[in-house]
Structures are given as C-alpha cells and as structure tokens.
Protein backbone atom coordinates (compact mmCIF):
# COMPACT_ATOMS: atom_id res chain seq x y z
CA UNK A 1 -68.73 19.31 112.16
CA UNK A 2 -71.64 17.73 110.26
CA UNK A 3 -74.59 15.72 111.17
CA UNK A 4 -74.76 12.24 109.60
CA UNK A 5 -77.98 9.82 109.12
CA UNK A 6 -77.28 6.39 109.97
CA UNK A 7 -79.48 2.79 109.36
CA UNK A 8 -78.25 -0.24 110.85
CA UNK A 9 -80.14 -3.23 110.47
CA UNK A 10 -80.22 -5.79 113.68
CA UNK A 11 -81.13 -9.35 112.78
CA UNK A 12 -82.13 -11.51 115.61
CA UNK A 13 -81.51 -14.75 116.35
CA UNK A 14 -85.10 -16.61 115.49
CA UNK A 15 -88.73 -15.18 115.03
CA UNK A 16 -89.37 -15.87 118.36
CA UNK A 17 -87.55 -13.50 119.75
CA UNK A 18 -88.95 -9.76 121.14
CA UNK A 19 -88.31 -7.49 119.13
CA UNK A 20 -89.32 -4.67 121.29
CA UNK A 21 -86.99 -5.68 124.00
CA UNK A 22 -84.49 -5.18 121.60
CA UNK A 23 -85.73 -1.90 119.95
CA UNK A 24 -85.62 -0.30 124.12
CA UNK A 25 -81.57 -1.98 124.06
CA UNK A 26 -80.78 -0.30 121.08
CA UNK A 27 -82.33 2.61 122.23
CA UNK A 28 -80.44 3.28 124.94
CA UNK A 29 -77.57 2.21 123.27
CA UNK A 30 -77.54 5.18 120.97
CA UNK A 31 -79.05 7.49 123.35
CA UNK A 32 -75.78 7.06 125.32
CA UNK A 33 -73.23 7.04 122.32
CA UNK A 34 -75.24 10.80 121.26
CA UNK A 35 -77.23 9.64 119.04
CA UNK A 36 -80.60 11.53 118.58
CA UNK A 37 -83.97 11.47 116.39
CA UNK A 38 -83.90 7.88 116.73
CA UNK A 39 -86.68 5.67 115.15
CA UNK A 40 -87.52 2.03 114.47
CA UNK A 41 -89.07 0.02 111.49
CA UNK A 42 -89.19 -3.91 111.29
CA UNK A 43 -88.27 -5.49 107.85
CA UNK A 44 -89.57 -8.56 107.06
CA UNK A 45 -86.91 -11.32 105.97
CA UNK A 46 -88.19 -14.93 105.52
CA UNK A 47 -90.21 -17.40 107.15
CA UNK A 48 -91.93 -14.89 109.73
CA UNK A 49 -88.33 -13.55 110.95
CA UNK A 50 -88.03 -9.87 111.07
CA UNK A 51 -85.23 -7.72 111.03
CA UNK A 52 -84.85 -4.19 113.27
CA UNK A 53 -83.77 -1.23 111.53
CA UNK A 54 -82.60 1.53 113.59
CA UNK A 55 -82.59 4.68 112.07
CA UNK A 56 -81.14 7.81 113.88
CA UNK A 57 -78.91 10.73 113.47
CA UNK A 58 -75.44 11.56 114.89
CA UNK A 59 -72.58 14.36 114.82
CA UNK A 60 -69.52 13.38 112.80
CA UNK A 61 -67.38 13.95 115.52
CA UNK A 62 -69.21 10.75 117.38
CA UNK A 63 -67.59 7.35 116.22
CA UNK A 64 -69.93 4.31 115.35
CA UNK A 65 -68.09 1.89 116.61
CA UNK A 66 -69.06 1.67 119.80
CA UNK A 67 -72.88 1.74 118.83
CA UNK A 68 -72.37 -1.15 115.97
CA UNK A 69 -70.48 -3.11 118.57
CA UNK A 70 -72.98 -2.75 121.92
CA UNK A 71 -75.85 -3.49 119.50
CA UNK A 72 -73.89 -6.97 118.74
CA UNK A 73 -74.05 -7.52 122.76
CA UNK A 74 -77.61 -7.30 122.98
CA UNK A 75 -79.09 -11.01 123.74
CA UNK A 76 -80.78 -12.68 121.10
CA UNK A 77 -79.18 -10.68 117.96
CA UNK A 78 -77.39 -12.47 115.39
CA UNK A 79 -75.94 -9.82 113.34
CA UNK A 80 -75.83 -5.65 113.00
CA UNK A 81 -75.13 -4.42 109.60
CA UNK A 82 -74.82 -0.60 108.42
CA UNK A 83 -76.89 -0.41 105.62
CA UNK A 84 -76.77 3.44 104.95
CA UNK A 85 -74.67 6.47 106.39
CA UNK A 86 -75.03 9.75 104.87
CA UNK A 87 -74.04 13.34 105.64
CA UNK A 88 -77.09 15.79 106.34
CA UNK A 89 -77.36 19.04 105.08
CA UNK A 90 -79.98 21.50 105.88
C-alpha cells in the first residue's frame, strides 16, 4: 500500500475562537486515526476569521472518514473540507 498526502481545511465558528485549541484537537485526532508528519498553517478568510489547514500524511489502507468526521466534533468548528488528497511517491 501507498502513502497519501492529505489537506483538510477546518473553519471555525467566529474569529474569536482559539485556534490553537483546535490545532492540539485535531492533532490528536489524526495521531490516533495513524496519521503522521502532521503540520498546521492558518488561512486567512474574511473579516479577521481564519481558517486551519491540517496537513499530514497517511497509509492508503487508513480510511478518512473517521478523521473528517471527529474533526467536525471538535467545539467551535463550523465546517471540515478536504481540499487536496494525493498519492506520494518517493
């Protein structure tokens, strides 16, 4: 099986809200689906609101699912969207 690089963006719920507590959340969250080499960038949207975009990398044989859907649990996010998935070779 491969390796595949995955972005998913986490919008939260108003620019008040921490965006670090939700970076460690989503942390763990693919630290205990298998996900490794995980990093984090903040893209701005509008109005001083700031999306998360998680960036890591997982084995094929992993589903997403349950990663898309415990990053949807975490308080204070409004959506989780998969903006890229791509195979790794190397």
């Amino acid at each position: 099986m491969g390796i595949v690089l995955v972005k998913i963006k986490i919008m939260p719920t108003s620019p008040d809200v921490n965006l670090e507590e939700i970076k460690t959340k989503a942390k763990l969250i693919i630290e205990k689906n298998k996900g490794k080499q995980i990093n984090f960038a903040e893209e701005p949207i509008a109005f001083g609101l700031k999306a998360v975009i998680a960036g890591f990398s997982l084995d094929e044989e992993f589903p997403l699912d349950p990663i898309e859907e415990g990053f949807q649990k975490i308080k204070n996010v409004n959506s989780v969207q998969v903006v890229d998935m791509r195979r790794a070779f190397g």
